[in-house]
Protein backbone atom coordinates (compact mmCIF):
# COMPACT_ATOMS: atom_id res chain seq x y z
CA UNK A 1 74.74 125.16 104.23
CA UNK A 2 72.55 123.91 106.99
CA UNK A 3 74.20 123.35 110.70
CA UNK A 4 72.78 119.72 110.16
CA UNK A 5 75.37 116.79 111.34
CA UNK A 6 74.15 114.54 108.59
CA UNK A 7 74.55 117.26 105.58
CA UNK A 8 78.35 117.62 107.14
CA UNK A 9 78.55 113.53 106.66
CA UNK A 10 77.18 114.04 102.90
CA UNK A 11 79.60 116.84 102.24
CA UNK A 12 82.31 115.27 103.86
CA UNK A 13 82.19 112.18 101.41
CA UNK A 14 82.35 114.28 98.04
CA UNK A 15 86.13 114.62 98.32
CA UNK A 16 87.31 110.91 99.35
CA UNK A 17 84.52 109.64 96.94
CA UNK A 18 86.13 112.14 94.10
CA UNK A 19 89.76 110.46 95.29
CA UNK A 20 88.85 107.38 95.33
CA UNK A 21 86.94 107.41 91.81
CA UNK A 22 90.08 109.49 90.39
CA UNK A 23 92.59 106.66 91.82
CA UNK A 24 90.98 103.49 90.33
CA UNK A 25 89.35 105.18 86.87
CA UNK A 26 92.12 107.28 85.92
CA UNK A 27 95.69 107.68 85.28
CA UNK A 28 96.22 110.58 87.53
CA UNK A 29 97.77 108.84 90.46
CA UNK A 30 100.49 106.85 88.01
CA UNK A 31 101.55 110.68 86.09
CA UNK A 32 101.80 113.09 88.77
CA UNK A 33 102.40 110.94 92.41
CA UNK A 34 103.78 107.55 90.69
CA UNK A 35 106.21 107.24 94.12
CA UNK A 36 102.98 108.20 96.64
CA UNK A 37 100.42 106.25 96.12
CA UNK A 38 97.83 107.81 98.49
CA UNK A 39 98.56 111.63 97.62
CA UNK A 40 95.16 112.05 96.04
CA UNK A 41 93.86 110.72 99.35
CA UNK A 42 96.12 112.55 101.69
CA UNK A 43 94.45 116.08 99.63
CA UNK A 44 91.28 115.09 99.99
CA UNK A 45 91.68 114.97 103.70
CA UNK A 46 93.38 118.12 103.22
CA UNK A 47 90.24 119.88 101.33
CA UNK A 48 87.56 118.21 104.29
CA UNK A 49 90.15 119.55 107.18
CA UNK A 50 89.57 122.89 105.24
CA UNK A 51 86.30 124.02 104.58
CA UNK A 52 85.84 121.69 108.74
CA UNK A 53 87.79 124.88 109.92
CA UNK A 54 85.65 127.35 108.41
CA UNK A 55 82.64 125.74 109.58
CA UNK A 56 83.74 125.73 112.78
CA UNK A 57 85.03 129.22 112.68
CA UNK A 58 81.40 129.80 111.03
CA UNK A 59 79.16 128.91 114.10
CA UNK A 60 78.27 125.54 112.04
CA UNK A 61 79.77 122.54 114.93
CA UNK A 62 77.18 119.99 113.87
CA UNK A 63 78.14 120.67 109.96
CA UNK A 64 81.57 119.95 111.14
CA UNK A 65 81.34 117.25 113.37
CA UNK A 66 79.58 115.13 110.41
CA UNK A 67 83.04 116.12 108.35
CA UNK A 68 85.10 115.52 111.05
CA UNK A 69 83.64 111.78 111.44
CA UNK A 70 83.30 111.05 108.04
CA UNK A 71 87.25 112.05 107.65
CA UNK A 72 88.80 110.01 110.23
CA UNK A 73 86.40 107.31 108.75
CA UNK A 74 87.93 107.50 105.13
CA UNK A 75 91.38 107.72 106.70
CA UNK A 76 90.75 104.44 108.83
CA UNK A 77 89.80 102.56 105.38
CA UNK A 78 92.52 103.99 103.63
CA UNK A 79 95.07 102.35 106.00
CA UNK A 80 93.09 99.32 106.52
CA UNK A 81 92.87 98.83 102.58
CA UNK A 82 96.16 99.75 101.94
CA UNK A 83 97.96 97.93 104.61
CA UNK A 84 99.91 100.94 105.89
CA UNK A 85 101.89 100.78 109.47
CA UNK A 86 100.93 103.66 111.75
């Protein structure tokens, strides 16, 4: 992995694309979280806050920086779609 901000953007949007695609083509989300509906999303989060604190521990801040924006990014259009209350 490069210490490149815009690499950290591209692997930061693997796991909310991958939660996204698994929510509206699958049945995942209606067998195992039928009362949450964004679990999937809420773990994907989970996975880029993750491997965000092992770059950071690793010396790579630009790598995380790009995850860190592209996170709170996903997060903001996952409440905006979804019409949650925060």
């Amino acid at each position: 992995m490069k210490n490149n901000f815009w690499s950290g953007v591209l692997i930061g949007s693997i796991a909310p694309l991958v939660a996204f695609l698994l929510t509206n083509y699958t049945k995942l989300q209606t067998y195992f979280f039928f009362e949450k509906p964004i679990a999937i999303y809420v773990i994907a989060a989970v996975i880029n806050l993750l491997i965000m604190r092992f770059a950071y521990r690793g010396g790579k801040d630009n790598l995380a920086k790009g995850m860190l924006l592209i996170t709170f990014i996903a997060m903001l259009v996952l409440v905006y779609t979804t019409g949650l209350k925060v």
